[in-house]
Protein backbone atom coordinates (compact mmCIF):
# COMPACT_ATOMS: atom_id res chain seq x y z
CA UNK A 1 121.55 87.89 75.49
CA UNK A 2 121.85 91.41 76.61
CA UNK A 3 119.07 92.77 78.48
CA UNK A 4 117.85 95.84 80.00
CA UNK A 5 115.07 95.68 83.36
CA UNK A 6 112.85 98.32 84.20
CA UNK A 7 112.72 99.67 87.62
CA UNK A 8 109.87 98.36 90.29
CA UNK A 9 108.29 101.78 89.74
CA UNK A 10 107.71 101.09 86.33
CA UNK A 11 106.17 97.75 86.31
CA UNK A 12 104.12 99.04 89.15
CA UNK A 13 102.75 101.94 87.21
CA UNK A 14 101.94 99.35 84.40
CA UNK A 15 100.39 97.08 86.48
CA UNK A 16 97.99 100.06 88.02
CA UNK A 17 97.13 100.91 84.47
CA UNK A 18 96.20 97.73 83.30
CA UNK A 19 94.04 97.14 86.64
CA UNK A 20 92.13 100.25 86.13
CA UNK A 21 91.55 98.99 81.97
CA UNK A 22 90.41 95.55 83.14
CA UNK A 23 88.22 96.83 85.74
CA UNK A 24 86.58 99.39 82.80
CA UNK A 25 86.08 96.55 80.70
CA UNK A 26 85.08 94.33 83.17
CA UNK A 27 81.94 96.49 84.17
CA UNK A 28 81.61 97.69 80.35
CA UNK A 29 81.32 94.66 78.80
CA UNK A 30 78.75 93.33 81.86
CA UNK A 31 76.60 96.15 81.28
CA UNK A 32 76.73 95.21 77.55
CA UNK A 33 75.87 91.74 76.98
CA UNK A 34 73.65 91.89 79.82
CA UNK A 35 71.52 93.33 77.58
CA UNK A 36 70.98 89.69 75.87
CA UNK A 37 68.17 87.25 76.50
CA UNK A 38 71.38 84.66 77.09
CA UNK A 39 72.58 81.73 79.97
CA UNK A 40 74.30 82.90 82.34
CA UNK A 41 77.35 80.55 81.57
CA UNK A 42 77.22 82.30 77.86
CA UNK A 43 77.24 85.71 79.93
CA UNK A 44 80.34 84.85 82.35
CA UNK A 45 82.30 83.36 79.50
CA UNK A 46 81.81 86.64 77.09
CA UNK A 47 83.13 88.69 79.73
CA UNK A 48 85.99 86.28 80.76
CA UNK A 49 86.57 86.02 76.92
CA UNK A 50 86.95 89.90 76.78
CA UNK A 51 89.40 89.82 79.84
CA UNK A 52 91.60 87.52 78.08
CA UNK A 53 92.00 89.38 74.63
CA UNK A 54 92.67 92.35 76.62
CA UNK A 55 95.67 90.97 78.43
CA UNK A 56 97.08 87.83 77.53
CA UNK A 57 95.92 88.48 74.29
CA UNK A 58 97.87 91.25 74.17
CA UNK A 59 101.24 90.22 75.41
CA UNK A 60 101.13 87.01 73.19
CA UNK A 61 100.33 89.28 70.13
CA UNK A 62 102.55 92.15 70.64
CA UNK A 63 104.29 91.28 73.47
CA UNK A 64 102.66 94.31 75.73
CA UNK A 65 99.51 95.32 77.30
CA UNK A 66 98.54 98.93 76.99
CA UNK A 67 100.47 99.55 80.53
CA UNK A 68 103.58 98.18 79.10
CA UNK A 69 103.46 100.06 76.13
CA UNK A 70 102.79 103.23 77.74
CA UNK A 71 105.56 102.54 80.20
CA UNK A 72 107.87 101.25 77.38
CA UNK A 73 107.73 97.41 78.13
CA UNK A 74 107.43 94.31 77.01
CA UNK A 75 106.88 90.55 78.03
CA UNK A 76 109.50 87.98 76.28
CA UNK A 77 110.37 84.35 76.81
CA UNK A 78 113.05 84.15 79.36
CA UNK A 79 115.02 81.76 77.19
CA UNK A 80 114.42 82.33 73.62
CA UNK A 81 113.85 86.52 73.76
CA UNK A 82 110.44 85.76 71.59
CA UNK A 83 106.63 86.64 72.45
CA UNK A 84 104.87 84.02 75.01
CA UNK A 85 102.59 82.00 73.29
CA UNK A 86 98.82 82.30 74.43
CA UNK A 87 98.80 79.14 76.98
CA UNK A 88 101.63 80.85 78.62
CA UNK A 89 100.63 84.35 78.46
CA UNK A 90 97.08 83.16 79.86
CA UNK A 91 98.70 81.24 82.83
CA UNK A 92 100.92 84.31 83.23
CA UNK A 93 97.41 86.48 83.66
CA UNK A 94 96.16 83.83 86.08
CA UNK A 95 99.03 83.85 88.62
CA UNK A 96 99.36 87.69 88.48
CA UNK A 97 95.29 88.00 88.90
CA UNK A 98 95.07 85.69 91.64
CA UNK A 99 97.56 87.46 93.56
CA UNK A 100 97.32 90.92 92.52
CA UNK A 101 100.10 92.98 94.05
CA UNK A 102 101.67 90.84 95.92
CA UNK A 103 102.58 88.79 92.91
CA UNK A 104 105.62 91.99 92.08
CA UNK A 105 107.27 90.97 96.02
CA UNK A 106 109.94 89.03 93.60
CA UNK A 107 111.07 91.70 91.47
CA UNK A 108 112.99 93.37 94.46
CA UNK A 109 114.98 90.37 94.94
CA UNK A 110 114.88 87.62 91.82
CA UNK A 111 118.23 87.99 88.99
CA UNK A 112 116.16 88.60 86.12
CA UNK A 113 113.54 91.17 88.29
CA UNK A 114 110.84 88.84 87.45
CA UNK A 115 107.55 89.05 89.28
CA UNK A 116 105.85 85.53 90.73
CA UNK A 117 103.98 85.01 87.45
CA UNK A 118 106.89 85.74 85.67
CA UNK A 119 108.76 82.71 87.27
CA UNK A 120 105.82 81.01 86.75
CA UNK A 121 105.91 80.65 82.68
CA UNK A 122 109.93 81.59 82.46
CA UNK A 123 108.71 85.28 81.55
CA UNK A 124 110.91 88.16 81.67
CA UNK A 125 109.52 92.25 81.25
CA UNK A 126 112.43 94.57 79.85
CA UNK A 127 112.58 97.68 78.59
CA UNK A 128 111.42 98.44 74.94
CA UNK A 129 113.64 101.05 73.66
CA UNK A 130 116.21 101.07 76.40
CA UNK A 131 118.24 103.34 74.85
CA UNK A 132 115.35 106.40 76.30
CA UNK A 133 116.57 105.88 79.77
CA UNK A 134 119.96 107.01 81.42
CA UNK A 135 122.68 104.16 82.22
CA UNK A 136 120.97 104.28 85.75
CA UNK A 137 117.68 103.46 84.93
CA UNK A 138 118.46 100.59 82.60
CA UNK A 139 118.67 97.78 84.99
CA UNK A 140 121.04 94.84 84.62
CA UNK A 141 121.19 91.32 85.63
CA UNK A 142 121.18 90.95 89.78
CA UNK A 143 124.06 89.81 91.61
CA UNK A 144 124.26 88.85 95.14
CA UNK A 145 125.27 91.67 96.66
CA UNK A 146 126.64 90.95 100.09
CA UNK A 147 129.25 87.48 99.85
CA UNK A 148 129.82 87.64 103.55
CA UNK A 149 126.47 85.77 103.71
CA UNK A 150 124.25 82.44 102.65
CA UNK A 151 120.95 84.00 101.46
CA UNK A 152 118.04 81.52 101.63
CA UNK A 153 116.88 80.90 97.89
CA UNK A 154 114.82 83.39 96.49
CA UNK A 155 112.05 81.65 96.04
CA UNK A 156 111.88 80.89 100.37
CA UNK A 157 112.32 84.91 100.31
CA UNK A 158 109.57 85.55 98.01
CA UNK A 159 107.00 82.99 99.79
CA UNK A 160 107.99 84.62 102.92
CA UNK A 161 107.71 88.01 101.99
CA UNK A 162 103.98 87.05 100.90
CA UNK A 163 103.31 85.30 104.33
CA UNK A 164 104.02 88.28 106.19
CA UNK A 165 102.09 90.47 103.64
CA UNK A 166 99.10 88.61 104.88
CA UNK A 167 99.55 88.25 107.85
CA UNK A 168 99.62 92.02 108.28
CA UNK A 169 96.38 91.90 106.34
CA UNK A 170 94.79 90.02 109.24
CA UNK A 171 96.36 91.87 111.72
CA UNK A 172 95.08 95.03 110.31
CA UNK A 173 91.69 94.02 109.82
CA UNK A 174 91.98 92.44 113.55
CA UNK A 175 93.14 96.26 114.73
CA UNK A 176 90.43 97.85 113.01
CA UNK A 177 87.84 95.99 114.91
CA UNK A 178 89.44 95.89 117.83
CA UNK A 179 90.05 99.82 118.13
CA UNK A 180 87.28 101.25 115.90
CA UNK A 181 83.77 101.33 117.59
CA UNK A 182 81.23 99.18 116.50
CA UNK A 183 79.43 102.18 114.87
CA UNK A 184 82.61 103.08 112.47
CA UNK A 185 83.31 99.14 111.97
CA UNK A 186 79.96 98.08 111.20
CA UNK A 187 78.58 101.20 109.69
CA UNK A 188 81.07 103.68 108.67
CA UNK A 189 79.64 105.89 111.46
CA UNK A 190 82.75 107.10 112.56
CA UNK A 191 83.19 109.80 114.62
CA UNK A 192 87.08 112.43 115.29
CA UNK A 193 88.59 109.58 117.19
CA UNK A 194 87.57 106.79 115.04
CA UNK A 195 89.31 108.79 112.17
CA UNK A 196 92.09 109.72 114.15
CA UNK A 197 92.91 105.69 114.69
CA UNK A 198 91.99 104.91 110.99
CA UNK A 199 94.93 107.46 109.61
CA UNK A 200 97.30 105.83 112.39
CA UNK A 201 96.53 102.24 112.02
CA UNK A 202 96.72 103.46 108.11
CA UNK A 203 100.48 104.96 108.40
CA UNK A 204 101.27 101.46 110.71
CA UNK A 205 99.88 99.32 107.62
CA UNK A 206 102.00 101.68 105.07
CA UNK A 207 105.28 101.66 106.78
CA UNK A 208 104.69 97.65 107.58
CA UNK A 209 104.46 96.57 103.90
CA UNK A 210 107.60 98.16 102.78
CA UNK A 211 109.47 97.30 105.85
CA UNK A 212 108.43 93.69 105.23
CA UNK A 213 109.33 94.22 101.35
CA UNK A 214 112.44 95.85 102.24
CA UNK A 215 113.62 92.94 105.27
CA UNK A 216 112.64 90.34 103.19
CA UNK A 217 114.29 90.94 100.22
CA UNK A 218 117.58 91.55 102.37
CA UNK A 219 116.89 88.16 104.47
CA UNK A 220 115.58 89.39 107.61
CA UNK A 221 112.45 87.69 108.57
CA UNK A 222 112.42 84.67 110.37
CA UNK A 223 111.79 81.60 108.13
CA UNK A 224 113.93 83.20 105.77
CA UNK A 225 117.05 84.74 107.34
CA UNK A 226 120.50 85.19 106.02
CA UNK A 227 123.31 83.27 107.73
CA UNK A 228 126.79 84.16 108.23
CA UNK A 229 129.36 82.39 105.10
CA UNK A 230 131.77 80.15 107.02
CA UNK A 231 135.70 81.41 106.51
């Protein structure tokens, strides 16, 4: 089965789209049934229930959400080419809501350029009408690309990857109250220097998550390092 991958770019523009959608209907359809004289259970499950036709109702029906379609994707079955069915599309939504951003580390480095909850149902994203893009842009199967090396599975990559990612999470929370005063920590009182170490400590945090991104995916970090291929 021939088939064509989107760049990260892409599937990260979709994914921003789709955030921003869910978070509209999130507070839309909250402000709208709680209107109603209901439960609270009854209230929670209309708005979960709204959150679920948006996206996994979407994929399983058309085999996009409004992000993919805009950024000419869609969502198939891994093995069979076909549209997920709901259970999978829903446990597909679950993985990628639980860990948001994080969950597209695996596209960098997995064969098929699948994100976490992609490998999680045997989902695959490719290009819609492929035939819009340039031979460059229309992504093919990955190969390994250096054989003078034993990479670690991609899987050990991936969970590494996400280990560091939050790791520099807490350490950048850790730096903030460390070297902020109590007055810019506490209160978003911050004065020129405060500021000054908020843009820095903000360029350290930027440059940090694509190095680990980039070392990671390449088998750099420790717990998940390439080794030298015996001759």
């Amino acid at each position: 089965m021939s088939r064509h991958f989107p760049r990260f770019q892409l599937r990260l523009q979709a994914a921003i789209l789709d955030s921003f959608i869910t978070l509209v209907l999130f507070f839309a359809s909250g402000l709208f049934i709680a209107r109603f004289d209901i439960p609270a259970y009854a209230k929670v499950s209309f708005v979960t229930l709204v959150i679920l036709a948006f996206e996994p109702g979407l994929v399983s029906l058309t085999g996009s959400t409004i992000g993919h379609y805009l950024r000419n994707l869609k969502v198939e079955d891994a093995k069979t080419g076909r549209r997920l069915n709901i259970v999978k599309a829903i446990a597909r939504f679950l993985v990628k809501f639980t860990l948001g951003i994080y969950s597209l580390v695996s596209i960098l480095i997995t064969r098929n350029h699948q994100a976490v909850h992609d490998m999680a149902v045997k989902s695959v994203v490719v290009l819609r009408h492929p035939e819009r893009y340039s031979k460059a842009d229309r992504l093919p199967e990955r190969k390994q690309v250096d054989n003078a090396f034993i990479y670690p599975s991609r899987l050990r990559r991936v969970l590494f990857i996400v280990l560091y990612l939050v790791a520099i999470v807490f350490a950048f929370a850790f730096a903030r109250y460390f070297f902020l005063s109590n007055k810019c920590f506490l209160y978003d009182e911050c004065v020129n220097l405060d500021k000054f170490v908020e843009l820095i400590l903000s360029i350290v945090w930027i440059v940090s998550f694509f190095a680990v991104f980039y070392f990671g995916a390449n088998g750099y970090l420790w717990g998940a390092r390439r080794k030298p291929r015996a001759e």
